[in-house]
N, C-alpha and C. Protein backbone atom coordinates (compact mmCIF):
# COMPACT_ATOMS: atom_id res chain seq x y z
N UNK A 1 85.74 112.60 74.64
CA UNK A 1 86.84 113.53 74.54
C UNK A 1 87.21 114.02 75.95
N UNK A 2 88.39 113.93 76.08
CA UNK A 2 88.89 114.11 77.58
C UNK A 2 89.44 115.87 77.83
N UNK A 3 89.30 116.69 78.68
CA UNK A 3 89.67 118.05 78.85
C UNK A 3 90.77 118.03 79.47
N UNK A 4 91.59 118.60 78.42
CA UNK A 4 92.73 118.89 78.95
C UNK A 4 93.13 119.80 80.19
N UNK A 5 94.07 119.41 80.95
CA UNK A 5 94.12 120.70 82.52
C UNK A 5 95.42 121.39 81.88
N UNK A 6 95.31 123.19 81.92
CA UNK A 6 96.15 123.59 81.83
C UNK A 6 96.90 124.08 83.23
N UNK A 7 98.19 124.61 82.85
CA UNK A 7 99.01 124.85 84.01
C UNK A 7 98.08 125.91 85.03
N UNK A 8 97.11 126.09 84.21
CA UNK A 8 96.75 127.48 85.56
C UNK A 8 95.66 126.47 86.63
N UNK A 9 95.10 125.20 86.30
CA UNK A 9 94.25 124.19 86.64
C UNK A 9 95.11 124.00 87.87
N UNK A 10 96.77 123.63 87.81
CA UNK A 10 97.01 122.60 89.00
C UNK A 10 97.51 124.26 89.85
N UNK A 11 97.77 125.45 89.57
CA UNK A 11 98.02 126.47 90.26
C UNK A 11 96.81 126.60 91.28
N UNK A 12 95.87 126.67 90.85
CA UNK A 12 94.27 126.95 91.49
C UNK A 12 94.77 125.76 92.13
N UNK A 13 94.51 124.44 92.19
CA UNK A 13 94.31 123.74 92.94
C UNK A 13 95.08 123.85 94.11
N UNK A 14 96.97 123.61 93.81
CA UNK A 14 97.36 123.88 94.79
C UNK A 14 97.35 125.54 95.93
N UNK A 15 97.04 126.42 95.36
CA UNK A 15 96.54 127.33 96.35
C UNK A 15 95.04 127.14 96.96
N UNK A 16 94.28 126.44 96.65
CA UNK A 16 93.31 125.82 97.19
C UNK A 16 93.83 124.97 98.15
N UNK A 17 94.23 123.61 98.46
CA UNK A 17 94.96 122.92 99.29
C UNK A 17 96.06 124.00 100.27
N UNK A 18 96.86 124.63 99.88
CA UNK A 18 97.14 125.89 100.80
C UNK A 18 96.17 126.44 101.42
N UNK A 19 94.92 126.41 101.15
CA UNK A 19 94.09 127.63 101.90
C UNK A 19 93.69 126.82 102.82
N UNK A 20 93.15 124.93 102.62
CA UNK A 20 92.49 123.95 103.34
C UNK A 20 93.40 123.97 104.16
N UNK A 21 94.95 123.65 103.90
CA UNK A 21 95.70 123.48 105.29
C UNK A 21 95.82 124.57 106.24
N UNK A 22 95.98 125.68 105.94
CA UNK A 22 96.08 126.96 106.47
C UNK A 22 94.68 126.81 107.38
N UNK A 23 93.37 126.56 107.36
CA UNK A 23 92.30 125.94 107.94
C UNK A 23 92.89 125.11 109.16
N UNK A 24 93.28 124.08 108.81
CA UNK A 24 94.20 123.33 109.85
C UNK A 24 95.23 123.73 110.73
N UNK A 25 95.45 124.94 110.52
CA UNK A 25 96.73 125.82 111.55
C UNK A 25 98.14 124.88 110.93
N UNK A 26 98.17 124.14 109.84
CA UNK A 26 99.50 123.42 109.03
C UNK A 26 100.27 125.06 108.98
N UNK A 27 101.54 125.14 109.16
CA UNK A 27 102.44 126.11 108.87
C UNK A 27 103.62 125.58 107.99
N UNK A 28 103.56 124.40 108.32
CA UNK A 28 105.02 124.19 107.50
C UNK A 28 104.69 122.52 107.74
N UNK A 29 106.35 122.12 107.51
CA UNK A 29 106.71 120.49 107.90
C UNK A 29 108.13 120.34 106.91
N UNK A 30 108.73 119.49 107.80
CA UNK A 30 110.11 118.63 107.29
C UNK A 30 109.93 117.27 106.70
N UNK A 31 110.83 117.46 105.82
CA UNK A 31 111.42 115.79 105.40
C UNK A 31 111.63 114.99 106.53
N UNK A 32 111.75 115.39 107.33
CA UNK A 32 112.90 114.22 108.27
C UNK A 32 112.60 115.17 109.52
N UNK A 33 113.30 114.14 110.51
CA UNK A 33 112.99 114.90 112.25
C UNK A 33 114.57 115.46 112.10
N UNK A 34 115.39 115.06 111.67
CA UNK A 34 117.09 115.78 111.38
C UNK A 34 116.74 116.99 111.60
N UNK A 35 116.26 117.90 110.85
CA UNK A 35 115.96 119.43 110.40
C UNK A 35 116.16 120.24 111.59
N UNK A 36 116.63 120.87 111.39
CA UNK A 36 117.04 122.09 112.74
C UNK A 36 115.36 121.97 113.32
N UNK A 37 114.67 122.60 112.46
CA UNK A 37 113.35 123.56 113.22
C UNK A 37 112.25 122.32 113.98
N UNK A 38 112.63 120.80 114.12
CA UNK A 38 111.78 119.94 114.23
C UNK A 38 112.59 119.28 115.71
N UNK A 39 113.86 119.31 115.02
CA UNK A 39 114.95 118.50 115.92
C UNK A 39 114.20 118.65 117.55
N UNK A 40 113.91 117.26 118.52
CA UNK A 40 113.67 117.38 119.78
C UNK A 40 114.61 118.88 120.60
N UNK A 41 116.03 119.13 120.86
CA UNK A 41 116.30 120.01 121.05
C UNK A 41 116.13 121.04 120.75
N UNK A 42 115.59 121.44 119.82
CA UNK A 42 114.95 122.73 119.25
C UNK A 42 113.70 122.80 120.39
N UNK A 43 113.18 121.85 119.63
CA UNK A 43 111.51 122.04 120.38
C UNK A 43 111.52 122.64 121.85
N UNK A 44 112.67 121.76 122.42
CA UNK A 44 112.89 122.02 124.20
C UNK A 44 113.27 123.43 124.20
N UNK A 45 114.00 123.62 123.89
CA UNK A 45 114.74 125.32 123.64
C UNK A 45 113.57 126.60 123.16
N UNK A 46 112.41 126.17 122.59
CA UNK A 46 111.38 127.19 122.59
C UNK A 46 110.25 127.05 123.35
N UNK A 47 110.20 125.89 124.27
CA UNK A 47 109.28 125.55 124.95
C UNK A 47 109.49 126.65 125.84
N UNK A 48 108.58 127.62 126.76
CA UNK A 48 108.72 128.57 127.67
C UNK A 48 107.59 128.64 128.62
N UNK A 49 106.74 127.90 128.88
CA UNK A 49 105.73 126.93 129.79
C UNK A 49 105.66 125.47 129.97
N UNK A 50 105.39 124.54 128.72
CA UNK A 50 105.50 123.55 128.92
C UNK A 50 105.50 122.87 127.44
N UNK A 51 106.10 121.32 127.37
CA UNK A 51 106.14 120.87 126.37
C UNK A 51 105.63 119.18 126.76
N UNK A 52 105.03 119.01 126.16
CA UNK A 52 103.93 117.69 125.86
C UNK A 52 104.62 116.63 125.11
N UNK A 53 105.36 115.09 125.00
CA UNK A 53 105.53 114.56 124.58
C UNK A 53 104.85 113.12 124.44
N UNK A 54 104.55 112.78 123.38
CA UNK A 54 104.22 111.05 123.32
C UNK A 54 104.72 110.64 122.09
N UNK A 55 105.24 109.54 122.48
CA UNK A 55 105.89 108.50 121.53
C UNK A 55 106.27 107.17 122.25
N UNK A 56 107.33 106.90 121.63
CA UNK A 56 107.97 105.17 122.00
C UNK A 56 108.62 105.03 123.14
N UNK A 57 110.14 106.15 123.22
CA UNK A 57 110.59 106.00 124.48
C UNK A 57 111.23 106.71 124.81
N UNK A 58 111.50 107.69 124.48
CA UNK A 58 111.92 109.40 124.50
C UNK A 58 112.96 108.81 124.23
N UNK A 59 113.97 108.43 123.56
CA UNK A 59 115.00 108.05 123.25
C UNK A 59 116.15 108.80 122.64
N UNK A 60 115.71 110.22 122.01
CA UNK A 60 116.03 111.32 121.38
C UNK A 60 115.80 112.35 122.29
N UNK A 61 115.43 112.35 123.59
CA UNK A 61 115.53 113.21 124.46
C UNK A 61 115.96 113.08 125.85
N UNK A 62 115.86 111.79 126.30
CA UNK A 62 116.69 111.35 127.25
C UNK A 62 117.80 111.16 127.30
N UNK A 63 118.36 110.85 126.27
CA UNK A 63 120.09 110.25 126.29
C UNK A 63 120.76 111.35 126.39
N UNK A 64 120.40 112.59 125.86
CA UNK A 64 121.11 113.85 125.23
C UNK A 64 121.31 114.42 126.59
N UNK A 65 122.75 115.00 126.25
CA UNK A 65 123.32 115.97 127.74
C UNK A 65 122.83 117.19 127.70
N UNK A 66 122.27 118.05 126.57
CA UNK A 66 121.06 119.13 126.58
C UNK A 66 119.43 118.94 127.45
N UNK A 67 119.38 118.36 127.61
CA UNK A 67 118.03 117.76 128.19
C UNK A 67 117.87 117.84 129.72
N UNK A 68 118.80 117.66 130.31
CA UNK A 68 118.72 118.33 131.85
C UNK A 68 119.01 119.62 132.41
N UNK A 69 119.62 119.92 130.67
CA UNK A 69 120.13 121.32 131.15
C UNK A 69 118.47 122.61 130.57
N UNK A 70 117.77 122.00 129.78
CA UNK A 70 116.62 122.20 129.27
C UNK A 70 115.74 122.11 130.30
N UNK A 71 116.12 120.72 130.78
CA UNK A 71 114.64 120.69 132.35
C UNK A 71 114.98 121.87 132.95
N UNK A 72 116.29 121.52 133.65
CA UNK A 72 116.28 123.00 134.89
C UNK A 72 115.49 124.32 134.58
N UNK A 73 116.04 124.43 133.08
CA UNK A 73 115.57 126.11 133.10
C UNK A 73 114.17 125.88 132.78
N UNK A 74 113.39 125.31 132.35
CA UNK A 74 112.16 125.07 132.62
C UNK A 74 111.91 125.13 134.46
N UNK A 75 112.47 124.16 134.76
CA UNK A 75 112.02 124.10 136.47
C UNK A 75 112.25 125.93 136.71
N UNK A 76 113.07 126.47 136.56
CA UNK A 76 113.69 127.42 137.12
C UNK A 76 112.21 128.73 136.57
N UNK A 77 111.40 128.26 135.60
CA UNK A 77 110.33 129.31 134.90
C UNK A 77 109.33 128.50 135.70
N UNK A 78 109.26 127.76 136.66
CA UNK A 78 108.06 126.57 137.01
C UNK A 78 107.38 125.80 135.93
N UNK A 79 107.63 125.59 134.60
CA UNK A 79 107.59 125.32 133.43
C UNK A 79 107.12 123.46 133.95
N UNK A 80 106.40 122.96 132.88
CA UNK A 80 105.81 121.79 132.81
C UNK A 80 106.41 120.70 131.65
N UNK A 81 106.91 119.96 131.58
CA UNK A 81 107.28 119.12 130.94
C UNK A 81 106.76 117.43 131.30
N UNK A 82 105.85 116.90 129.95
CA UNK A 82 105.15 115.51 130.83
C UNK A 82 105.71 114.96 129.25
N UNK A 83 106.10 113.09 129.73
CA UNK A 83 106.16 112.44 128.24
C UNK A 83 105.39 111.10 129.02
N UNK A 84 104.78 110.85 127.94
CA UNK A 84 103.57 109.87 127.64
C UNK A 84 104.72 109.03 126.59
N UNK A 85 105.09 107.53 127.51
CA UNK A 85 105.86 107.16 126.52
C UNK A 85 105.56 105.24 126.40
N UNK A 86 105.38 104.13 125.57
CA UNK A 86 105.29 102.90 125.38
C UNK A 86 105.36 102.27 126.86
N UNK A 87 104.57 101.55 127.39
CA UNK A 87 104.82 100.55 128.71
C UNK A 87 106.55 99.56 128.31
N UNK A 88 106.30 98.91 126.84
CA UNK A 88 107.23 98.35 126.54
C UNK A 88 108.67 98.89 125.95
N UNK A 89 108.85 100.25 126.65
CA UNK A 89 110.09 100.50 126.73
C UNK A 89 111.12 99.66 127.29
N UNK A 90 112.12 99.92 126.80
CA UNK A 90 113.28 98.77 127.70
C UNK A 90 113.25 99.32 128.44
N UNK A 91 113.91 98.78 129.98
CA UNK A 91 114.12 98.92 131.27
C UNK A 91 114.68 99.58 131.15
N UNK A 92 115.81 100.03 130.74
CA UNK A 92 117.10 100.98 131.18
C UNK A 92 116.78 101.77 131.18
N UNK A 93 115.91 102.51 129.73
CA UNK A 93 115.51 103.93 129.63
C UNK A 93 114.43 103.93 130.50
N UNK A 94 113.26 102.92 130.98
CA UNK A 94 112.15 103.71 132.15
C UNK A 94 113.15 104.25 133.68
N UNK A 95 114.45 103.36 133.87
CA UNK A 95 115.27 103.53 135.04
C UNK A 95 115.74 104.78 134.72
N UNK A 96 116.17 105.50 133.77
CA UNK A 96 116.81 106.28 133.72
C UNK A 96 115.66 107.79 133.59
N UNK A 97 114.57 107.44 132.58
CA UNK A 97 113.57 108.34 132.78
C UNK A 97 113.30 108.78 134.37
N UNK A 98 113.00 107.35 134.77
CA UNK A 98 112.84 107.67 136.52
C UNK A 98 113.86 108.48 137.52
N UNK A 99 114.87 108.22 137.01
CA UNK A 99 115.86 109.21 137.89
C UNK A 99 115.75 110.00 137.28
N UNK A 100 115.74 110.94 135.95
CA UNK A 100 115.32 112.48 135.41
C UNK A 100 114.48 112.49 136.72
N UNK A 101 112.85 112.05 136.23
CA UNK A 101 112.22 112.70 136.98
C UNK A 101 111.75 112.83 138.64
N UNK A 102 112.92 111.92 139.22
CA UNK A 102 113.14 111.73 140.69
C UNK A 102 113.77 113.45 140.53
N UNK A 103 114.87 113.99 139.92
CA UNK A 103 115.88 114.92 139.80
C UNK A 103 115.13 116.32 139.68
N UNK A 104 113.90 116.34 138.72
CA UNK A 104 113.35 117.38 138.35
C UNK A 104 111.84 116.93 138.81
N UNK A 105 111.18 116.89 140.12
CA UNK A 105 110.00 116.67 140.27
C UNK A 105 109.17 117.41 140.36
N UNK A 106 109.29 118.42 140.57
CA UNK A 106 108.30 119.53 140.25
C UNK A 106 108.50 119.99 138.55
N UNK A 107 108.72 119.59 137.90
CA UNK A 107 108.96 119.63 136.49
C UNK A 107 108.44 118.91 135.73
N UNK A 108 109.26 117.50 135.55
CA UNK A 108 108.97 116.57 134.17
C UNK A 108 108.39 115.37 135.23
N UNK A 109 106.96 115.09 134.66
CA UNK A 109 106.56 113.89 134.71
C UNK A 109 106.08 113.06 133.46
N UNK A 110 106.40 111.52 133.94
CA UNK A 110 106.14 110.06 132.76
C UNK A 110 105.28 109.82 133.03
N UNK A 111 104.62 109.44 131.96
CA UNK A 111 103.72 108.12 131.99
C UNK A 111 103.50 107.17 130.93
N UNK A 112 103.28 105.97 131.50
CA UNK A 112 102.98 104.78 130.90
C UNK A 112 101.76 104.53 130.00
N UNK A 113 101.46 104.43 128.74
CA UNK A 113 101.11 103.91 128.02
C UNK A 113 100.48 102.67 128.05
N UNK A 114 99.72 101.77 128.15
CA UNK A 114 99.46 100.52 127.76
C UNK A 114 99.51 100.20 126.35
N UNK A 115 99.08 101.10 125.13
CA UNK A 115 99.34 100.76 123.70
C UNK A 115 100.37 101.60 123.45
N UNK A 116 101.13 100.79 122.51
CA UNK A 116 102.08 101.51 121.75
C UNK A 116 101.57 102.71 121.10
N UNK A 117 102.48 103.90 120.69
CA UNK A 117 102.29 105.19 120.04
C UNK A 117 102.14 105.02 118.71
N UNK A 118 101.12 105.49 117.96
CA UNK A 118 101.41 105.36 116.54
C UNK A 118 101.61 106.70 115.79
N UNK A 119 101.46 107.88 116.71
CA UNK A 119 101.91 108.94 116.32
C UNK A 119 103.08 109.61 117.18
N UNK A 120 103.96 110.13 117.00
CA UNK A 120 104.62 110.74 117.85
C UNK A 120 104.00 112.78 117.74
N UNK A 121 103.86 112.65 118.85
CA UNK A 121 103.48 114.34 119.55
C UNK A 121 104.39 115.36 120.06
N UNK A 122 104.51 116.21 119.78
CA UNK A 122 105.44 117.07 120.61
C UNK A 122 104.48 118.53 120.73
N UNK A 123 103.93 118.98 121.89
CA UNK A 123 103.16 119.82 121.88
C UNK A 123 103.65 120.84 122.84
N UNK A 124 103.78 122.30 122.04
CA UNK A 124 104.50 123.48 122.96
C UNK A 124 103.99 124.21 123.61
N UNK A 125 104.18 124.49 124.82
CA UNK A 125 103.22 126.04 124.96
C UNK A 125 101.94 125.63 124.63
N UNK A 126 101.22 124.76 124.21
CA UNK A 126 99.81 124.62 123.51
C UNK A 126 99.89 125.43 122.43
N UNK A 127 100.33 125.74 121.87
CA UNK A 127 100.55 126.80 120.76
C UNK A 127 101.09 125.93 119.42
N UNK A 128 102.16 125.15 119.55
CA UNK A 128 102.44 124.42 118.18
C UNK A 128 102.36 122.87 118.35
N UNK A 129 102.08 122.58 117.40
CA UNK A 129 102.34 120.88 117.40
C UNK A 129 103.32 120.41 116.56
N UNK A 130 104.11 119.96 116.53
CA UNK A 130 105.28 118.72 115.74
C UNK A 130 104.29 117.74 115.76
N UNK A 131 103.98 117.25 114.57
CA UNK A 131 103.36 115.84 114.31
C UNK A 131 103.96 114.66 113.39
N UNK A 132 104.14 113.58 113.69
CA UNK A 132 104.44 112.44 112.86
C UNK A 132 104.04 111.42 113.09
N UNK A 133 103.95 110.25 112.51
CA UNK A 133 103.65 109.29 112.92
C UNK A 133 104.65 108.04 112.37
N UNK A 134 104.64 106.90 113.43
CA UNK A 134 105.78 106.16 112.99
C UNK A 134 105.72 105.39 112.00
N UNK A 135 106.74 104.63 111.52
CA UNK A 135 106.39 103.59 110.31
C UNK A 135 105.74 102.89 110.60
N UNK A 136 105.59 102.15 109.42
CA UNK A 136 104.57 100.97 109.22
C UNK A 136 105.53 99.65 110.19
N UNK A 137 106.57 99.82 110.58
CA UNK A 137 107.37 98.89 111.22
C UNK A 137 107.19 98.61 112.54
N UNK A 138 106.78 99.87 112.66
CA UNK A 138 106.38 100.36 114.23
C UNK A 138 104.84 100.00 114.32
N UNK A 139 104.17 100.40 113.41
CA UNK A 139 102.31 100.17 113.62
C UNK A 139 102.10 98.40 113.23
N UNK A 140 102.76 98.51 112.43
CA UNK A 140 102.27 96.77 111.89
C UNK A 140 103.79 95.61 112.79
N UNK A 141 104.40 96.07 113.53
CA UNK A 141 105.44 95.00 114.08
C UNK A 141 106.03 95.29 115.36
N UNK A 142 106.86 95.36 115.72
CA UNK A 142 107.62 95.40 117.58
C UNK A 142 107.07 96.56 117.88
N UNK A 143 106.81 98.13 117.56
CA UNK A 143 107.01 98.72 118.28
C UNK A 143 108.36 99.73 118.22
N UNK A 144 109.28 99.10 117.55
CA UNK A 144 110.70 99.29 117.56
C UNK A 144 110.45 100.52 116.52
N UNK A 145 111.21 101.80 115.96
CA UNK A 145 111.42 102.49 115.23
C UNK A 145 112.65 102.95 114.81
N UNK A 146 113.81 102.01 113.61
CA UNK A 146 114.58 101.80 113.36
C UNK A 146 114.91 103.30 112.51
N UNK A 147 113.77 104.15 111.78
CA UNK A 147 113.83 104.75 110.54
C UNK A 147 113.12 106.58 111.77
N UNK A 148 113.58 106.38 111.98
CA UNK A 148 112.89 107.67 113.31
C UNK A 148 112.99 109.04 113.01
N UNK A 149 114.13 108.95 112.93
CA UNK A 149 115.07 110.10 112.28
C UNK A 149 114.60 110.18 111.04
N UNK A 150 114.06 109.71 110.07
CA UNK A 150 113.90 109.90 108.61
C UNK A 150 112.07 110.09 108.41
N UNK A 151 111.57 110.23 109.34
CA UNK A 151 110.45 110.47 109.59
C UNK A 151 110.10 111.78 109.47
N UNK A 152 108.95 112.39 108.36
CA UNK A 152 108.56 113.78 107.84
C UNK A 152 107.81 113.96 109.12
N UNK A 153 108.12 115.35 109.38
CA UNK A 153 107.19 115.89 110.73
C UNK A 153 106.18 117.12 109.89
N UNK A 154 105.24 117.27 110.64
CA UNK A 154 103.88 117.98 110.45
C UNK A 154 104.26 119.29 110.97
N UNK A 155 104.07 120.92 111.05
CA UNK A 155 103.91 121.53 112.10
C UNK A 155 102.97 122.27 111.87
N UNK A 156 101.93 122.44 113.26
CA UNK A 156 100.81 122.80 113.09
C UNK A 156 100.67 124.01 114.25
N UNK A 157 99.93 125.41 113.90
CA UNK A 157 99.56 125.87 115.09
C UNK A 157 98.89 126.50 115.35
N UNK A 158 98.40 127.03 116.94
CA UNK A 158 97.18 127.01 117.40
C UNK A 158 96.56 128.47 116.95
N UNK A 159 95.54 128.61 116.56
CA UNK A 159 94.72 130.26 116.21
C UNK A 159 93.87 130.30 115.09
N UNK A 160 93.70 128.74 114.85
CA UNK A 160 92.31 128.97 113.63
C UNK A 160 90.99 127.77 114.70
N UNK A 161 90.01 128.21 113.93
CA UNK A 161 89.20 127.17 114.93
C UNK A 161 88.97 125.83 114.72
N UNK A 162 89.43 125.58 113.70
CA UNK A 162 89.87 124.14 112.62
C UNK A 162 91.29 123.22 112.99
N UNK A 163 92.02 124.17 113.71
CA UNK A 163 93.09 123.78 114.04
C UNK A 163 93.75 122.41 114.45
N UNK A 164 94.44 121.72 113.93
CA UNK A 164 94.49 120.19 114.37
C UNK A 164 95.48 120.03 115.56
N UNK A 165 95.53 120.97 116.26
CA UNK A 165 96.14 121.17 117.70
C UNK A 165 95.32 120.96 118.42
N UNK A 166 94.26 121.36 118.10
CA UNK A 166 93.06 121.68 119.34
C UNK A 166 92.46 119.75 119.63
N UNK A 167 92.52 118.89 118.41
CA UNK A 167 92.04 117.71 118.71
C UNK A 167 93.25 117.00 119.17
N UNK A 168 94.50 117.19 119.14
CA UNK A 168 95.81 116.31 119.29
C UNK A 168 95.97 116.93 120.80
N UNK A 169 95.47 118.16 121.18
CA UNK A 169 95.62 118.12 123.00
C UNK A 169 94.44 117.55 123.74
N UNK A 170 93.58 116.91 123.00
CA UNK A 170 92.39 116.40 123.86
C UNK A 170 92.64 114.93 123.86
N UNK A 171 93.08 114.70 122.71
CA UNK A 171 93.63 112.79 122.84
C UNK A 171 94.75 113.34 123.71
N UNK A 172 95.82 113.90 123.76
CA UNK A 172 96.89 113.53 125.11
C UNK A 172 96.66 113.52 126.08
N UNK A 173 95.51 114.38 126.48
CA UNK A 173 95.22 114.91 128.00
C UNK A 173 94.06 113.37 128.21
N UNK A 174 93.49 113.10 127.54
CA UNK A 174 92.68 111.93 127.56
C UNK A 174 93.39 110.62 128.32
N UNK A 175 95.01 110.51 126.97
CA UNK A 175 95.34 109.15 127.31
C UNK A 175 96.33 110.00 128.58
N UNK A 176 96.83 110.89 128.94
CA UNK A 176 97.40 111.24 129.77
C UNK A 176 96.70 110.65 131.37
N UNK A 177 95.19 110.99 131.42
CA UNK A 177 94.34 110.75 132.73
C UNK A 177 94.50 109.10 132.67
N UNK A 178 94.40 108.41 131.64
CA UNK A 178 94.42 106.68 131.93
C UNK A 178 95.71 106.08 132.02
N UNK A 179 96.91 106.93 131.82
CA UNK A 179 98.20 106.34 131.86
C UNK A 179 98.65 106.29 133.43
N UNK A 180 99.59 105.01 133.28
CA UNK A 180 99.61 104.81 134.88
C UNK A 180 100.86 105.76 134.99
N UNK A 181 101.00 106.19 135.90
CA UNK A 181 102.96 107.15 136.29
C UNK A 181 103.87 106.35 136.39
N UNK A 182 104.56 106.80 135.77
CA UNK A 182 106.04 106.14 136.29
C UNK A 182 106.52 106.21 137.97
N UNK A 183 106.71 105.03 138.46
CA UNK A 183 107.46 105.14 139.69
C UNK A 183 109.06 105.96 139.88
N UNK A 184 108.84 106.79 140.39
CA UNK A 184 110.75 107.33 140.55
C UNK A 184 111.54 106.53 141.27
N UNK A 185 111.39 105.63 141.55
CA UNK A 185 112.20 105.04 142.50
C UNK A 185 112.89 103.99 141.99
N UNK A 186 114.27 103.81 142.12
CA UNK A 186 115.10 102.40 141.35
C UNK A 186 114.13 101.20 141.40
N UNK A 187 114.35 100.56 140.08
CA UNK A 187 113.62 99.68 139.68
C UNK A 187 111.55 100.22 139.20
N UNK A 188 111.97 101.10 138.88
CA UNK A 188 110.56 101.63 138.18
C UNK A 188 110.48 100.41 137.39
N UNK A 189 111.13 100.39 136.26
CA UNK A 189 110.47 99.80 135.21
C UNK A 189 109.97 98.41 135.45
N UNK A 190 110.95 97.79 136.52
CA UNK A 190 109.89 96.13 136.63
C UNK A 190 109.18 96.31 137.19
N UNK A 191 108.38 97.17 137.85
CA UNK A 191 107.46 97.72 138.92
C UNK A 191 106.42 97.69 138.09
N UNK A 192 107.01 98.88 137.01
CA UNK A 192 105.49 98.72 136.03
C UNK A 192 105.24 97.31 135.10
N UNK A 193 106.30 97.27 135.15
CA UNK A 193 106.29 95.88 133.83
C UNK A 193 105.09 94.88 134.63
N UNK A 194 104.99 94.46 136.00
CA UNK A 194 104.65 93.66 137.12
C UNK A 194 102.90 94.51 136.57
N UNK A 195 102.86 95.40 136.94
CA UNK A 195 101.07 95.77 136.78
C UNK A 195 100.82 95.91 135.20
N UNK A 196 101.50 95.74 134.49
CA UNK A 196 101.12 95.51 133.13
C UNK A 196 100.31 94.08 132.89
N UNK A 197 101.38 93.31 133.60
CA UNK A 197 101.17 91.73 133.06
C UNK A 197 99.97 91.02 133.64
């Protein structure tokens, strides 16, 4: 004979799982990176020391005409901005990363990756994390992330001792020390492409 679960069974549970994530410093999370409160420009706009990126190829933060206007006032607070981004970025964007950070050098520095990202990071202030990780398109094939934007983000933050901030800044700062820098100088990217191979 099987026991039936009544409605007050899955109530308990899920405030149980609320209490485990709440353990984790979890505060919230989106459907999608779209969402105002996740959106890369958001993130930059509350950053007020420094903001931590790793992923594929900053591609959602480089192109955008908000983004230099974001560095400055960072530079202008002495504010820190570093992205940890794929070796196998296309050229254009490491050339163009490289002139950002020729532009803002006491500010935003790159670095190179040797493995592709399988999570993307966005870490504020040390205080919050944006977490996601890419598709299965991206972990099991090119690298490429066609579906980016439709990707549920995590947000997590720092003040419990469980906190899954506290292990996601020790892997960045980790792969941060073994990543090679980006060269600022025209023609970065075959520069690095050359000590990759």
């Amino acid at each position: 004979m099987t026991q039936e679960r009544s409605p007050l069974d899955g109530v308990q549970e899920l405030a149980r799982l609320a209490r485990v994530l709440s353990m984790f410093g979890v505060v919230g999370g989106t459907e999608t990176l779209t969402e105002e409160l996740v959106r890369p420009e958001t993130c930059m706009r509350q950053a007020q020391t420094s903001l931590h990126f790793m992923g594929y190829g900053a591609g959602k933060w480089r192109s955008e005409t908000w983004f230099a206007t974001e560095l400055e006032r960072l530079s202008r607070r002495e504010g820190e901005v570093r992205f940890l981004i794929s070796r196998n970025t296309e050229e254009r964007a490491l050339d163009s990363l490289a002139e950002l950070q020729r532009a803002f050098a006491r500010t935003l520095s790159v670095r190179l990756m040797n493995d592709r990202s399988l999570f993307r990071v966005v870490i504020i202030d040390r205080r919050q994390l944006i977490l996601s990780h890419y598709g299965h398109e991206v972990i099991l094939g090119n690298g490429q992330n066609a579906q980016g934007w439709q990707s549920p983000q995590l947000i997590v933050e720092n003040g419990t001792e469980w906190s899954l901030i506290i292990p996601f800044m020790i892997l960045y700062n980790e792969i941060w020390a073994k990543a090679d820098p980006l060269d600022d100088q025209p023609g970065a990217a075959q520069r690095a492409r050359r000590r990759f191979e």
